[in-house]
PDB file of N, CA and C in Angstrom:
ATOM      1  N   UNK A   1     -11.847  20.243 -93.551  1.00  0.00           N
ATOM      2  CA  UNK A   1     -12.784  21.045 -94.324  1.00  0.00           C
ATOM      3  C   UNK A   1     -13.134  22.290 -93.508  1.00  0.00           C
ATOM      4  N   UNK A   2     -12.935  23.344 -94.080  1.00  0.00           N
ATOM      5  CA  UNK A   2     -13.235  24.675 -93.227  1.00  0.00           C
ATOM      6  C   UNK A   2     -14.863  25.331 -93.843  1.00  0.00           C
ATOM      7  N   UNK A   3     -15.141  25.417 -92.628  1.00  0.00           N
ATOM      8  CA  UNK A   3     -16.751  25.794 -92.898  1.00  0.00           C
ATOM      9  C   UNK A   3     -16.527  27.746 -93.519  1.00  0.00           C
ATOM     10  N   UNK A   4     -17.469  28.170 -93.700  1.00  0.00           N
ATOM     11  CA  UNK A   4     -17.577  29.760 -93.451  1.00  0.00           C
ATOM     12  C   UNK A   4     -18.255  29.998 -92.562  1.00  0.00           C
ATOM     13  N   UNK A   5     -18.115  30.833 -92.235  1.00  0.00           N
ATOM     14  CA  UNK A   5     -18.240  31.694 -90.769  1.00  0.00           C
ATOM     15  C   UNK A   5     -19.888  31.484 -90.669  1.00  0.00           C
ATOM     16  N   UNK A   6     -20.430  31.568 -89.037  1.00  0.00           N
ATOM     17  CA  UNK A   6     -21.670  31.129 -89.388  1.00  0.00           C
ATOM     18  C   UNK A   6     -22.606  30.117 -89.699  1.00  0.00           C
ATOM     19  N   UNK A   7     -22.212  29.407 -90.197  1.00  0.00           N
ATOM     20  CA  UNK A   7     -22.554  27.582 -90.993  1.00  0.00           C
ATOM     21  C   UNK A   7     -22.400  26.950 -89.690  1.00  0.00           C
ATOM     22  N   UNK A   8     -21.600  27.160 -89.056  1.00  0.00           N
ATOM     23  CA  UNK A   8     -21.418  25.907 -87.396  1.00  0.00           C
ATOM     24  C   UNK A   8     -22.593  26.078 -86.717  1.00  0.00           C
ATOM     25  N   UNK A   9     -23.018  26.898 -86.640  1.00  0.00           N
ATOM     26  CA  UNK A   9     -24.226  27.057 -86.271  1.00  0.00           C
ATOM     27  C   UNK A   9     -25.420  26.444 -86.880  1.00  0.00           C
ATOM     28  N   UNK A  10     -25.911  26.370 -88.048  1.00  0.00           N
ATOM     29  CA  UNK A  10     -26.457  25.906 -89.104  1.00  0.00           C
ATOM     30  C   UNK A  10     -26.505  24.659 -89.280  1.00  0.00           C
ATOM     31  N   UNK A  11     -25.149  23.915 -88.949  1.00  0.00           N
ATOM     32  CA  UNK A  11     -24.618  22.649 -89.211  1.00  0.00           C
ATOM     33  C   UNK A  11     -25.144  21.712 -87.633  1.00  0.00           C
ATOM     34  N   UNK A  12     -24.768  22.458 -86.855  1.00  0.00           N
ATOM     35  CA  UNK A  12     -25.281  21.860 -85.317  1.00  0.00           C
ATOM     36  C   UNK A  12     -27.065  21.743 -85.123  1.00  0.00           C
ATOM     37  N   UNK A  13     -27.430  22.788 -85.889  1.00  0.00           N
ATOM     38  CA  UNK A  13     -28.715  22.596 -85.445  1.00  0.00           C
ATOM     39  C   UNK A  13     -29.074  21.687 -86.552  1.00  0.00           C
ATOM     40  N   UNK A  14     -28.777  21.169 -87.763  1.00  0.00           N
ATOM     41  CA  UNK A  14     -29.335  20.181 -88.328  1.00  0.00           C
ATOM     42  C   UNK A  14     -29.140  18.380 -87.414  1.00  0.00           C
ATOM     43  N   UNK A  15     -27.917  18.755 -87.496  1.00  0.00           N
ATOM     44  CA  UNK A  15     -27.297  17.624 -86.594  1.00  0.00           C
ATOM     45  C   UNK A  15     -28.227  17.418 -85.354  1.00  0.00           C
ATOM     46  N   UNK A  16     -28.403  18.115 -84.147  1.00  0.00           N
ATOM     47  CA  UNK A  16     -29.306  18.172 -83.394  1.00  0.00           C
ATOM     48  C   UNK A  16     -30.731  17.852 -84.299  1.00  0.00           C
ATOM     49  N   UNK A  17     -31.435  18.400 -84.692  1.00  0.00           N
ATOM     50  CA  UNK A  17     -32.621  17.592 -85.209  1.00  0.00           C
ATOM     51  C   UNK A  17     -32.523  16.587 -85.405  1.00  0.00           C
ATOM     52  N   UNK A  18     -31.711  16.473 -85.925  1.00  0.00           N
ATOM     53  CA  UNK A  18     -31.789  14.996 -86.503  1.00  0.00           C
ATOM     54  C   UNK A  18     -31.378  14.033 -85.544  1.00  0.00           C
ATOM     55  N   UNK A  19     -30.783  14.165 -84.664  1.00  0.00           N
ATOM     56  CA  UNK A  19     -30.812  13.054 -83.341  1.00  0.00           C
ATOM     57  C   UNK A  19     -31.928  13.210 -82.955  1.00  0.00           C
ATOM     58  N   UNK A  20     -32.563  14.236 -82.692  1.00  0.00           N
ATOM     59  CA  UNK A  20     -33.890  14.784 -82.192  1.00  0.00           C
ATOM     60  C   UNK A  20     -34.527  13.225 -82.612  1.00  0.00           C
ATOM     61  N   UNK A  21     -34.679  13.463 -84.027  1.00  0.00           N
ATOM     62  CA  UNK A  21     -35.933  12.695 -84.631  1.00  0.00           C
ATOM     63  C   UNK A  21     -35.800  11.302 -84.401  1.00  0.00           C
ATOM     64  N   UNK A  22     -34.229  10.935 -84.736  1.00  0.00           N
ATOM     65  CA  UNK A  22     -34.074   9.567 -84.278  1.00  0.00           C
ATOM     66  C   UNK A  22     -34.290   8.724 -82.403  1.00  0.00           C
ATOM     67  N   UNK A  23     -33.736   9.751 -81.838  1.00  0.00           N
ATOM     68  CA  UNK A  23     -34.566   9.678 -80.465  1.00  0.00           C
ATOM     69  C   UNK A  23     -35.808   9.596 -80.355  1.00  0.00           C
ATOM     70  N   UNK A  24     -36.648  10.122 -80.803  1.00  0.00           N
ATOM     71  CA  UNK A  24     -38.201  10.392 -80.844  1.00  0.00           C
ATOM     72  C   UNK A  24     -38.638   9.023 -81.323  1.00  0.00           C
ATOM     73  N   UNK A  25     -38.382   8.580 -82.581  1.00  0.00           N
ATOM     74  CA  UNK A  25     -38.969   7.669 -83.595  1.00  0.00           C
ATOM     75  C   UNK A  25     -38.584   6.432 -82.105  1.00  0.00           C
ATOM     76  N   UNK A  26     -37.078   6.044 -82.247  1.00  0.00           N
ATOM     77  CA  UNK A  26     -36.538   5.314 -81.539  1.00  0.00           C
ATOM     78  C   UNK A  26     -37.639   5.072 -80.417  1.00  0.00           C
ATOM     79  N   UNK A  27     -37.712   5.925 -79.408  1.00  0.00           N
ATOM     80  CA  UNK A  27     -38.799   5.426 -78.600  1.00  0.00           C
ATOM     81  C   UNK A  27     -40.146   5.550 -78.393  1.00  0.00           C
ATOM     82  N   UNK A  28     -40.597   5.865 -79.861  1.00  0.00           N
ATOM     83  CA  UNK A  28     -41.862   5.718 -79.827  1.00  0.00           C
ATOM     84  C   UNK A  28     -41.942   4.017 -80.421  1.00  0.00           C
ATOM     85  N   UNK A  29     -40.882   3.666 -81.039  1.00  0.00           N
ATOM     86  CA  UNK A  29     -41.021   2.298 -81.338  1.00  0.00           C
ATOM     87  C   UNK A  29     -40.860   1.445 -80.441  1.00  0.00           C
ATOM     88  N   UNK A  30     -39.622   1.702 -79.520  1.00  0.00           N
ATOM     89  CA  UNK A  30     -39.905   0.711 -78.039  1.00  0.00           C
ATOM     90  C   UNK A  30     -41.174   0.708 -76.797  1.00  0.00           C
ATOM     91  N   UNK A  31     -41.755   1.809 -77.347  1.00  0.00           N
ATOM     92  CA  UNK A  31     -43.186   2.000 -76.366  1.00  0.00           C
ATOM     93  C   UNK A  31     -44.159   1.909 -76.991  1.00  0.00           C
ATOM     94  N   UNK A  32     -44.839   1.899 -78.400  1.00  0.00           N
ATOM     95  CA  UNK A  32     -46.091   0.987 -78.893  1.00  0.00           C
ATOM     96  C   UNK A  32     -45.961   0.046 -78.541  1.00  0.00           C
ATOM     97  N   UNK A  33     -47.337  -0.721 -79.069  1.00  0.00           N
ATOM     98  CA  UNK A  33     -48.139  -1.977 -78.509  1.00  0.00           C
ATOM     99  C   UNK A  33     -47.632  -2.818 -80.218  1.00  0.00           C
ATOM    100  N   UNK A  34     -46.925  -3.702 -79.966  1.00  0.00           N
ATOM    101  CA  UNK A  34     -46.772  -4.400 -81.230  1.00  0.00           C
ATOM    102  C   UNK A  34     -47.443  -4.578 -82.343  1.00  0.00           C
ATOM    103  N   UNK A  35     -48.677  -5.704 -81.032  1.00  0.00           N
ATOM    104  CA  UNK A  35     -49.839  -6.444 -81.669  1.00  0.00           C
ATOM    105  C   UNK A  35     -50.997  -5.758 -82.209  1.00  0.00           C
ATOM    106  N   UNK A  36     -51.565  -5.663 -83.037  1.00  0.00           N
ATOM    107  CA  UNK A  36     -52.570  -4.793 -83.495  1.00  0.00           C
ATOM    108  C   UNK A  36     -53.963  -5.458 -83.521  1.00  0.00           C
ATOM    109  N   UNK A  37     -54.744  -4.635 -82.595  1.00  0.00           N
ATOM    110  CA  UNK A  37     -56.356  -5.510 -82.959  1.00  0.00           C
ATOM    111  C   UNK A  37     -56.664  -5.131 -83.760  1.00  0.00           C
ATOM    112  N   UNK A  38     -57.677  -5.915 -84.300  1.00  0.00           N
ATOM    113  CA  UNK A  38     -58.857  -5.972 -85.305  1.00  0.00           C
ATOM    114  C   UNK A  38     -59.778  -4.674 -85.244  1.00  0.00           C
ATOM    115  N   UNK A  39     -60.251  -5.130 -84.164  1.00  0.00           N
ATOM    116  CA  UNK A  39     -61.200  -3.544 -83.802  1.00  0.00           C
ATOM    117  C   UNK A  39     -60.817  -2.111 -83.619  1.00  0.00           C
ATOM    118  N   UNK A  40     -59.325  -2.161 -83.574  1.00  0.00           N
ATOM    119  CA  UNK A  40     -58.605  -0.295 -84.141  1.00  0.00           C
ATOM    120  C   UNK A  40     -58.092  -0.436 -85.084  1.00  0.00           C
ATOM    121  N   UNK A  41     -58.505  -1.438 -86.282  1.00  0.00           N
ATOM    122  CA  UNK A  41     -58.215  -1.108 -87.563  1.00  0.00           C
ATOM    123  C   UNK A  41     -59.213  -0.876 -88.726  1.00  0.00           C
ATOM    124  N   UNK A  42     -60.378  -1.089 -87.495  1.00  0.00           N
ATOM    125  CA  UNK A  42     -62.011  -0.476 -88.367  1.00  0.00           C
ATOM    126  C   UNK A  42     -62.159   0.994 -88.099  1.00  0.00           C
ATOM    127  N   UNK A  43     -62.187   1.429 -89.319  1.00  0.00           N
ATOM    128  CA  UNK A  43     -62.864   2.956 -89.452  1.00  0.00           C
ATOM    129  C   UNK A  43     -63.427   3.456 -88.227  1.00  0.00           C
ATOM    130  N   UNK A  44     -63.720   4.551 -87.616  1.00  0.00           N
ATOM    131  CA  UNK A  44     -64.588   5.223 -86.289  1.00  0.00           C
ATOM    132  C   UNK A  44     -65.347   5.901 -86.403  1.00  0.00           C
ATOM    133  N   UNK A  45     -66.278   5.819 -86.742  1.00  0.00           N
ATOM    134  CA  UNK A  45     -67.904   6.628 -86.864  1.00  0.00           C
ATOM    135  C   UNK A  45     -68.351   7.134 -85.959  1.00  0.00           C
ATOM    136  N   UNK A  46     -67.843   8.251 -84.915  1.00  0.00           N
ATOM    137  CA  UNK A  46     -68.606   8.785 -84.201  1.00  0.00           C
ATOM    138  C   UNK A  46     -68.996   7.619 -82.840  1.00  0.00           C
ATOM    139  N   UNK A  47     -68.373   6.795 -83.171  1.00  0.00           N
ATOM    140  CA  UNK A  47     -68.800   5.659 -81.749  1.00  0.00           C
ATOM    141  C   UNK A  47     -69.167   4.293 -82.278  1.00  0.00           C
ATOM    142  N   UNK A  48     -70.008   4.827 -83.436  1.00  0.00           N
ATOM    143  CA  UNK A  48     -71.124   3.635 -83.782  1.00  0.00           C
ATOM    144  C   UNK A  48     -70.100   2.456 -84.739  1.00  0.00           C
ATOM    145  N   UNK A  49     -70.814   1.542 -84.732  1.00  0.00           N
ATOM    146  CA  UNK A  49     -70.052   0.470 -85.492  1.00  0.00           C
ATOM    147  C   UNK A  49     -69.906   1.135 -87.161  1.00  0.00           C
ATOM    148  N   UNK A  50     -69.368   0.746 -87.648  1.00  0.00           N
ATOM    149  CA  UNK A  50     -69.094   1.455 -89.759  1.00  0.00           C
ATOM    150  C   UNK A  50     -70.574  -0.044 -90.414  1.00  0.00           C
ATOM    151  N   UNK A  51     -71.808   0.835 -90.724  1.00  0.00           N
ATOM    152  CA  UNK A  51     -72.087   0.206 -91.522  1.00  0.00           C
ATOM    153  C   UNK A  51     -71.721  -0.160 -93.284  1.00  0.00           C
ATOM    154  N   UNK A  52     -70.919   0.384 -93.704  1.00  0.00           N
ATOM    155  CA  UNK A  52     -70.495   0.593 -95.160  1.00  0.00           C
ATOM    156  C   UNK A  52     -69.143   0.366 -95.439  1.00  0.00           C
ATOM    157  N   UNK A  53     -68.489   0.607 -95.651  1.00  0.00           N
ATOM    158  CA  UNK A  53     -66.930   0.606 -96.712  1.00  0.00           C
ATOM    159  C   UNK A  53     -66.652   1.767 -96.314  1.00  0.00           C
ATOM    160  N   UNK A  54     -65.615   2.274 -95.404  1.00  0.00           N
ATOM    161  CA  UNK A  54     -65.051   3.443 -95.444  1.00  0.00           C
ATOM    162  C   UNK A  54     -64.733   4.414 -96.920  1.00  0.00           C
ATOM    163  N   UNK A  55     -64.334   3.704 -97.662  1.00  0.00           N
ATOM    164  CA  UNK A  55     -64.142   4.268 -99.383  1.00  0.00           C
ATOM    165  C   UNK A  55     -65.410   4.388-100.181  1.00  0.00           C
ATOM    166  N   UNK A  56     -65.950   6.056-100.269  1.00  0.00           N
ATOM    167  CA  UNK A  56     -67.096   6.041-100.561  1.00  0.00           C
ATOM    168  C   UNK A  56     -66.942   7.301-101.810  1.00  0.00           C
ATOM    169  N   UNK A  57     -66.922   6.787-102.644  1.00  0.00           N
ATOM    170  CA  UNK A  57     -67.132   7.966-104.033  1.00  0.00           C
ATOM    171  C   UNK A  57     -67.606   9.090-103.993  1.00  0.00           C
ATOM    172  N   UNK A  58     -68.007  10.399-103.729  1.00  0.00           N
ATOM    173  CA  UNK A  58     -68.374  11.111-103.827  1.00  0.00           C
ATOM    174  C   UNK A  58     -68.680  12.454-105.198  1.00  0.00           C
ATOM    175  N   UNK A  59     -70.113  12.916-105.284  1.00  0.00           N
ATOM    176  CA  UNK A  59     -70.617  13.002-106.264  1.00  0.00           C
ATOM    177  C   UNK A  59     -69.608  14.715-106.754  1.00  0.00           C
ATOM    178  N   UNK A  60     -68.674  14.620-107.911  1.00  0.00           N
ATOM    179  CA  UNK A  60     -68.009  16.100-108.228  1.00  0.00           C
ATOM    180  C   UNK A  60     -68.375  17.094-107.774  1.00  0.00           C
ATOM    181  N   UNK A  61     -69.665  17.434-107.853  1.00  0.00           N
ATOM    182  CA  UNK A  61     -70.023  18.596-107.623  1.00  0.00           C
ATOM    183  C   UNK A  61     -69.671  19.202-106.004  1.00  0.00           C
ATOM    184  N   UNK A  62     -69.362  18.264-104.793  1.00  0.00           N
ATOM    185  CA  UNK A  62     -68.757  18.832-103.989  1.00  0.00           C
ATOM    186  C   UNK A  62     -67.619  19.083-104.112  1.00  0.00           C
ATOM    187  N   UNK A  63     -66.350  18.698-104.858  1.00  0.00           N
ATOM    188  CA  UNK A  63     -65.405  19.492-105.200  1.00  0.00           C
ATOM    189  C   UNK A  63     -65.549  20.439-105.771  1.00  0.00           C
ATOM    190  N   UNK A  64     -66.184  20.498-106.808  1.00  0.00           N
ATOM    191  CA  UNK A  64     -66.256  21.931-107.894  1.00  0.00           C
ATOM    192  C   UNK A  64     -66.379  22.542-106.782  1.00  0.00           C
ATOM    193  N   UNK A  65     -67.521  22.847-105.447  1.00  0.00           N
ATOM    194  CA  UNK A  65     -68.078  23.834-105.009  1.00  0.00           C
ATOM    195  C   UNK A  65     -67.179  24.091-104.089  1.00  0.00           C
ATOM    196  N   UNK A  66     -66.584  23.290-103.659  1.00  0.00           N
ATOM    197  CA  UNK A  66     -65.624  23.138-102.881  1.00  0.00           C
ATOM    198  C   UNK A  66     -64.187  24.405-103.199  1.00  0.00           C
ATOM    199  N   UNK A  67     -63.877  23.730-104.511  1.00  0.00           N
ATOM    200  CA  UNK A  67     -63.036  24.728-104.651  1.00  0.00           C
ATOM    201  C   UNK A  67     -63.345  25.849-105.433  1.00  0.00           C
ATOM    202  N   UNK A  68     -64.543  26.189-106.239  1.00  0.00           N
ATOM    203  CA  UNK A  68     -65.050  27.330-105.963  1.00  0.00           C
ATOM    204  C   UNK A  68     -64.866  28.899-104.939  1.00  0.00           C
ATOM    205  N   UNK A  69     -65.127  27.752-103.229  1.00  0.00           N
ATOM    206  CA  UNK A  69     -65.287  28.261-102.593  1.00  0.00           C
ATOM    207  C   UNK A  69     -63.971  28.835-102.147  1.00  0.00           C
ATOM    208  N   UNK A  70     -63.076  28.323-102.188  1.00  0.00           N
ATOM    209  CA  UNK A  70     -61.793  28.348-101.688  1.00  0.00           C
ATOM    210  C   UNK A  70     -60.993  29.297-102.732  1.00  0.00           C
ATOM    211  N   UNK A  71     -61.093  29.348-103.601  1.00  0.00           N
ATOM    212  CA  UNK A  71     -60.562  30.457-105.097  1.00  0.00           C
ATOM    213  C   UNK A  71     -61.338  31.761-104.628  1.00  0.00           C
ATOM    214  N   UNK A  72     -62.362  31.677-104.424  1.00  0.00           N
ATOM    215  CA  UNK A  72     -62.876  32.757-104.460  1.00  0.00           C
ATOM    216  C   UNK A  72     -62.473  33.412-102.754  1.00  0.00           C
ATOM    217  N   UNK A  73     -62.827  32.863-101.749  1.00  0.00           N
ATOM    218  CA  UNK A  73     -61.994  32.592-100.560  1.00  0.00           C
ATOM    219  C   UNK A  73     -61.188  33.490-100.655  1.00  0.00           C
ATOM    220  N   UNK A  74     -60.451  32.675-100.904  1.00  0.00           N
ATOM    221  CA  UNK A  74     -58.242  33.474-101.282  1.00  0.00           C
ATOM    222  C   UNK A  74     -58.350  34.800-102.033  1.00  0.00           C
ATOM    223  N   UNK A  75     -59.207  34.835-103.049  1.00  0.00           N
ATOM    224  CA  UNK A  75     -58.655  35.890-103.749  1.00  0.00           C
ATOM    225  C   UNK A  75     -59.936  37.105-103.409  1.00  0.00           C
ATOM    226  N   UNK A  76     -60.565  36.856-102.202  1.00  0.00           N
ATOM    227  CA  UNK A  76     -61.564  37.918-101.582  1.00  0.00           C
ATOM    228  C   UNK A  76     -60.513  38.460-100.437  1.00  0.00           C
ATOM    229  N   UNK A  77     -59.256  37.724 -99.941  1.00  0.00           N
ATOM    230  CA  UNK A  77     -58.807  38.100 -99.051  1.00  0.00           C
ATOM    231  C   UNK A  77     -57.461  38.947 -99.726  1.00  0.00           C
ATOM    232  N   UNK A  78     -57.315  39.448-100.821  1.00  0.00           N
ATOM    233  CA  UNK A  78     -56.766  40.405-101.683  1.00  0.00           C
ATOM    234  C   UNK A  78     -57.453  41.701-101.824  1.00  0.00           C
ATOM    235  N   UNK A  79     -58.907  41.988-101.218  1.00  0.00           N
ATOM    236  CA  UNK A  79     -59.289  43.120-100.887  1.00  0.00           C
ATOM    237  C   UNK A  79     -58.947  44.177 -99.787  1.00  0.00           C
ATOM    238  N   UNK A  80     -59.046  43.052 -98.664  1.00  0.00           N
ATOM    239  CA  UNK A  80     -58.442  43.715 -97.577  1.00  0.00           C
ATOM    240  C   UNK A  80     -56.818  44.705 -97.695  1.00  0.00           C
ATOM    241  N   UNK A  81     -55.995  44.185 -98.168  1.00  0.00           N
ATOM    242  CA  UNK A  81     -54.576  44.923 -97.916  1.00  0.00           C
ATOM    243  C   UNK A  81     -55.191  46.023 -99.024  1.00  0.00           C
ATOM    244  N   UNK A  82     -55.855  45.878 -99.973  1.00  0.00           N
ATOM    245  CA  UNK A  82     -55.841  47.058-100.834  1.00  0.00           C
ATOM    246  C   UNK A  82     -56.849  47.985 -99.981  1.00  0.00           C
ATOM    247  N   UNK A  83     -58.063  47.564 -99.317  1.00  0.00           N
ATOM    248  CA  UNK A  83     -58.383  48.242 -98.613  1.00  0.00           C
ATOM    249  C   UNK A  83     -57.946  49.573 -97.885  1.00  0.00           C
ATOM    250  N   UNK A  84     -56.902  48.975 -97.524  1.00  0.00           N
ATOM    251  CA  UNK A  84     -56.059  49.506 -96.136  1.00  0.00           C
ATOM    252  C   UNK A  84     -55.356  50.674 -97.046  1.00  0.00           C
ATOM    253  N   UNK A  85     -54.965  50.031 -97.622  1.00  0.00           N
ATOM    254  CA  UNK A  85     -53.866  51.438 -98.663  1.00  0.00           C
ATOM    255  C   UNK A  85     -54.353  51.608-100.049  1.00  0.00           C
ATOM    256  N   UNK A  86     -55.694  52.068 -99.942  1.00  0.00           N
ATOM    257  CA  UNK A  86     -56.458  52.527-101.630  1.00  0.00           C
ATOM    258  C   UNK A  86     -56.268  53.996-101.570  1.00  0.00           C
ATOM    259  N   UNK A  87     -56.261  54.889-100.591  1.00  0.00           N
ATOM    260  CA  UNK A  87     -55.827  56.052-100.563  1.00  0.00           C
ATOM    261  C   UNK A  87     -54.644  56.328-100.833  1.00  0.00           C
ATOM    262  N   UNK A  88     -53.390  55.779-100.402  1.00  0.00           N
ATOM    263  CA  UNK A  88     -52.038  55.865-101.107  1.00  0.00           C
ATOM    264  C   UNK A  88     -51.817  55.581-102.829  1.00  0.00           C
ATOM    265  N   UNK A  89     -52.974  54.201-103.203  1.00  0.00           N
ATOM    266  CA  UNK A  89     -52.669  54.010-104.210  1.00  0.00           C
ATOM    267  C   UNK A  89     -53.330  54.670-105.290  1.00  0.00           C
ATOM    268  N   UNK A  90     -53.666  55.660-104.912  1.00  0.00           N
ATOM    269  CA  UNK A  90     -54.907  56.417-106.035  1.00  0.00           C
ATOM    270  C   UNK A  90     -55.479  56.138-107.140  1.00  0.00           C
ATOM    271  N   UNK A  91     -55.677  56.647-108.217  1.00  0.00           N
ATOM    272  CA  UNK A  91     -56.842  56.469-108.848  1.00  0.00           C
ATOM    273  C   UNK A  91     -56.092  54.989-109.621  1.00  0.00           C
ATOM    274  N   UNK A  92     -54.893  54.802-110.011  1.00  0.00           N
ATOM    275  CA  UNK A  92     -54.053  53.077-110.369  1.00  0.00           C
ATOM    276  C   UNK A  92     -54.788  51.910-109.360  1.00  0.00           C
ATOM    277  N   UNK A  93     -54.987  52.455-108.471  1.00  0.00           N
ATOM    278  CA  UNK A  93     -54.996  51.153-107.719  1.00  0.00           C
ATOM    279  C   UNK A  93     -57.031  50.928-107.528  1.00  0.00           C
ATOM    280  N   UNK A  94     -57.653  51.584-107.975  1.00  0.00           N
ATOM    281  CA  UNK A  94     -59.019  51.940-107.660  1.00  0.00           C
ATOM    282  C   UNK A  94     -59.325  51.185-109.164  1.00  0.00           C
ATOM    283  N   UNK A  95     -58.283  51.066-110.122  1.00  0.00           N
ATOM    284  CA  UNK A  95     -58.566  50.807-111.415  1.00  0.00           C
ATOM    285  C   UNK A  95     -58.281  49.295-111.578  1.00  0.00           C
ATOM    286  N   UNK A  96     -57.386  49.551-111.087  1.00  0.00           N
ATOM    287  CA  UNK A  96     -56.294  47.147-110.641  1.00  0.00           C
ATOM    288  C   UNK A  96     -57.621  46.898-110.215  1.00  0.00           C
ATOM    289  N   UNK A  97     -58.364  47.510-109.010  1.00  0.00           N
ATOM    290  CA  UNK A  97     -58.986  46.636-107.631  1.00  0.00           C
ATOM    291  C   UNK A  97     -60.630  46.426-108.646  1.00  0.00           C
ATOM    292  N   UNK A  98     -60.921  47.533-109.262  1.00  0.00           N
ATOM    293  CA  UNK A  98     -62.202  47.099-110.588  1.00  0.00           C
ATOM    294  C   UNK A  98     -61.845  46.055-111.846  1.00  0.00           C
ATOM    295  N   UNK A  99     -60.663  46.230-112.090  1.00  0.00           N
ATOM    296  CA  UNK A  99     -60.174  45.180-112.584  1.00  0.00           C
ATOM    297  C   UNK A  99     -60.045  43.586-112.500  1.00  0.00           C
ATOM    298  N   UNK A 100     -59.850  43.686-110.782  1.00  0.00           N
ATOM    299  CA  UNK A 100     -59.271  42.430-110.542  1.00  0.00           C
ATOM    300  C   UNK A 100     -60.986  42.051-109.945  1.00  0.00           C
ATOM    301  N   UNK A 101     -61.916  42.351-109.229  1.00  0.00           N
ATOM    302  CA  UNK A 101     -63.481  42.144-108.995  1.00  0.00           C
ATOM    303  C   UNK A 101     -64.325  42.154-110.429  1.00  0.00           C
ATOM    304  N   UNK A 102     -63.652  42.976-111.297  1.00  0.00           N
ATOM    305  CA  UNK A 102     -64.469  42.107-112.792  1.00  0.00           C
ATOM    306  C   UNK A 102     -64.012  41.003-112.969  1.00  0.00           C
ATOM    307  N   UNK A 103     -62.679  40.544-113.131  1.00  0.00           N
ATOM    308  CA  UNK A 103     -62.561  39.350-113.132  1.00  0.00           C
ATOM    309  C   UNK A 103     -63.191  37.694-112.383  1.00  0.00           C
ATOM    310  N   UNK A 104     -62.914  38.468-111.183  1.00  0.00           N
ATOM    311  CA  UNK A 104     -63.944  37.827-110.392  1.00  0.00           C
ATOM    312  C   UNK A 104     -65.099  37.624-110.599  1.00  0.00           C
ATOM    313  N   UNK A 105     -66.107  38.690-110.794  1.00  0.00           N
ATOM    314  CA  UNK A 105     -67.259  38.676-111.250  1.00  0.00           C
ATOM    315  C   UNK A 105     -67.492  37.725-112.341  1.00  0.00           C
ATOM    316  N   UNK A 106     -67.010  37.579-113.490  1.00  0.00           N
ATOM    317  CA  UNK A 106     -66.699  37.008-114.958  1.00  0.00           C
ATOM    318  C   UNK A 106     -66.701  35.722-114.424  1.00  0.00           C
ATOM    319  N   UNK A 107     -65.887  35.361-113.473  1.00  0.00           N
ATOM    320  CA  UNK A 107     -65.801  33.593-112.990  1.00  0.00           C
ATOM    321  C   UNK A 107     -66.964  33.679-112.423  1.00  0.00           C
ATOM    322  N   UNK A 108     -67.521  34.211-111.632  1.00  0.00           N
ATOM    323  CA  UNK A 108     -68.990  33.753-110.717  1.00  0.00           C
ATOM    324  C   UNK A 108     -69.844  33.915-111.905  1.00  0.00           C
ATOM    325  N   UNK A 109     -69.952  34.706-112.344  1.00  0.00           N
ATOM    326  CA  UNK A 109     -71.118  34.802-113.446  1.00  0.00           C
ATOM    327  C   UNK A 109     -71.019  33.093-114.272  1.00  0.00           C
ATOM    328  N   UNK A 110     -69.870  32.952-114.937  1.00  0.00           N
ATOM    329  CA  UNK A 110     -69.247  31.489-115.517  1.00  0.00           C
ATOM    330  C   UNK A 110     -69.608  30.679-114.754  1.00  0.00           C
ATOM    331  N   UNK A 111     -69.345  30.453-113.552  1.00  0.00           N
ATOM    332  CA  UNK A 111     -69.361  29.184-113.363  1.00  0.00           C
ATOM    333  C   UNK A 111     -70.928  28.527-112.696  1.00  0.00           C
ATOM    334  N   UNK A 112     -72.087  29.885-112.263  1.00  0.00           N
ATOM    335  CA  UNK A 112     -73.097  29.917-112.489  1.00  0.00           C
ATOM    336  C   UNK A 112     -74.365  29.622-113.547  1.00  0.00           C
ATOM    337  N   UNK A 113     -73.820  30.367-114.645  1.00  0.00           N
ATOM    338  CA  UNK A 113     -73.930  29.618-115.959  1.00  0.00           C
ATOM    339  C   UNK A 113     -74.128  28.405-116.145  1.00  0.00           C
ATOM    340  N   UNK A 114     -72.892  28.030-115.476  1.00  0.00           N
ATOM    341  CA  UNK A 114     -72.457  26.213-116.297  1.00  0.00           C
ATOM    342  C   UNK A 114     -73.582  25.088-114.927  1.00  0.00           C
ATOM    343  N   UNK A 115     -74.013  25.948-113.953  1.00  0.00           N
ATOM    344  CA  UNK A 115     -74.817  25.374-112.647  1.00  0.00           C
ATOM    345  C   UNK A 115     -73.619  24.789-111.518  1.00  0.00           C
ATOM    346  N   UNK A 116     -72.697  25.375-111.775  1.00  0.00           N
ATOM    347  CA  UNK A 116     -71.592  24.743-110.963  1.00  0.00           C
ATOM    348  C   UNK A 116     -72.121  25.142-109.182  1.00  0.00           C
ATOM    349  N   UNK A 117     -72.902  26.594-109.122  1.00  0.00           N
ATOM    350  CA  UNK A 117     -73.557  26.436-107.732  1.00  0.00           C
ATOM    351  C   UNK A 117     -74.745  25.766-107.377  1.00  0.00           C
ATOM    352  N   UNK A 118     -74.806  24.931-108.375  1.00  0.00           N
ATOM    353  CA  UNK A 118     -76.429  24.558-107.976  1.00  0.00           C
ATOM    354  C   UNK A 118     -76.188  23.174-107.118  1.00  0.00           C
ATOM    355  N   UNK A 119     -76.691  22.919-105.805  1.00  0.00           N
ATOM    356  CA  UNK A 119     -77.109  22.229-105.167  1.00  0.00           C
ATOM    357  C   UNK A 119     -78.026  20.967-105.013  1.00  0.00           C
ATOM    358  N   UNK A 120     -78.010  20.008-106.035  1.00  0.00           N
ATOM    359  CA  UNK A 120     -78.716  18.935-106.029  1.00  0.00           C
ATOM    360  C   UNK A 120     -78.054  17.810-105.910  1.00  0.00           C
TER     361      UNK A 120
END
């Protein structure tokens, strides 16, 4: 089988990883501890013993806010590059960037509305 030019290269370094990994795995399995205690298979609280059930429900509203925070996050960090080049992009890009912060605005206003920031 004739490779194309280039690929041997490509082909070796997969090959190499992949012994890589099997070496690695390989002796990380001959050097753990078999036997497993009891007491490193309880949850770790900061030191203290786990009074509760590690699996604990938590009330939506820290996700909503959660990702709230993170949407809005990401798409605040779409100001900056326009920042940088709003003078190149003239009065088009002064119009996108009011565009795209009304939009924004429209979701904060929304999801305020609905109490999605409210804190209780």
């Amino acid at each position: 089988m004739d490779m194309p030019a280039g690929y041997e290269y490509v082909a070796a370094f997969v090959i190499v990883g992949v012994l890589f990994l099997a070496v690695t795995f390989g002796l990380g399995r001959l050097v753990r501890p078999s036997r497993h205690d009891p007491s490193k298979l309880l949850p770790y609280e900061c030191g203290a013993d786990p009074f509760m059930p590690a699996w604990h429900q938590f009330n939506i509203r820290y996700y909503i806010y959660a990702l709230l925070f993170v949407l809005f996050d990401v798409e605040v960090a779409f100001l900056f590059p326009w920042a940088l080049a709003y003078r190149r992009l003239g009065w088009a890009g002064v119009l996108e960037m009011v565009l795209f912060v009304g939009i924004l605005a429209i979701g904060l206003i929304y999801a305020w509305r609905k109490g999605a920031l409210e804190w209780q």
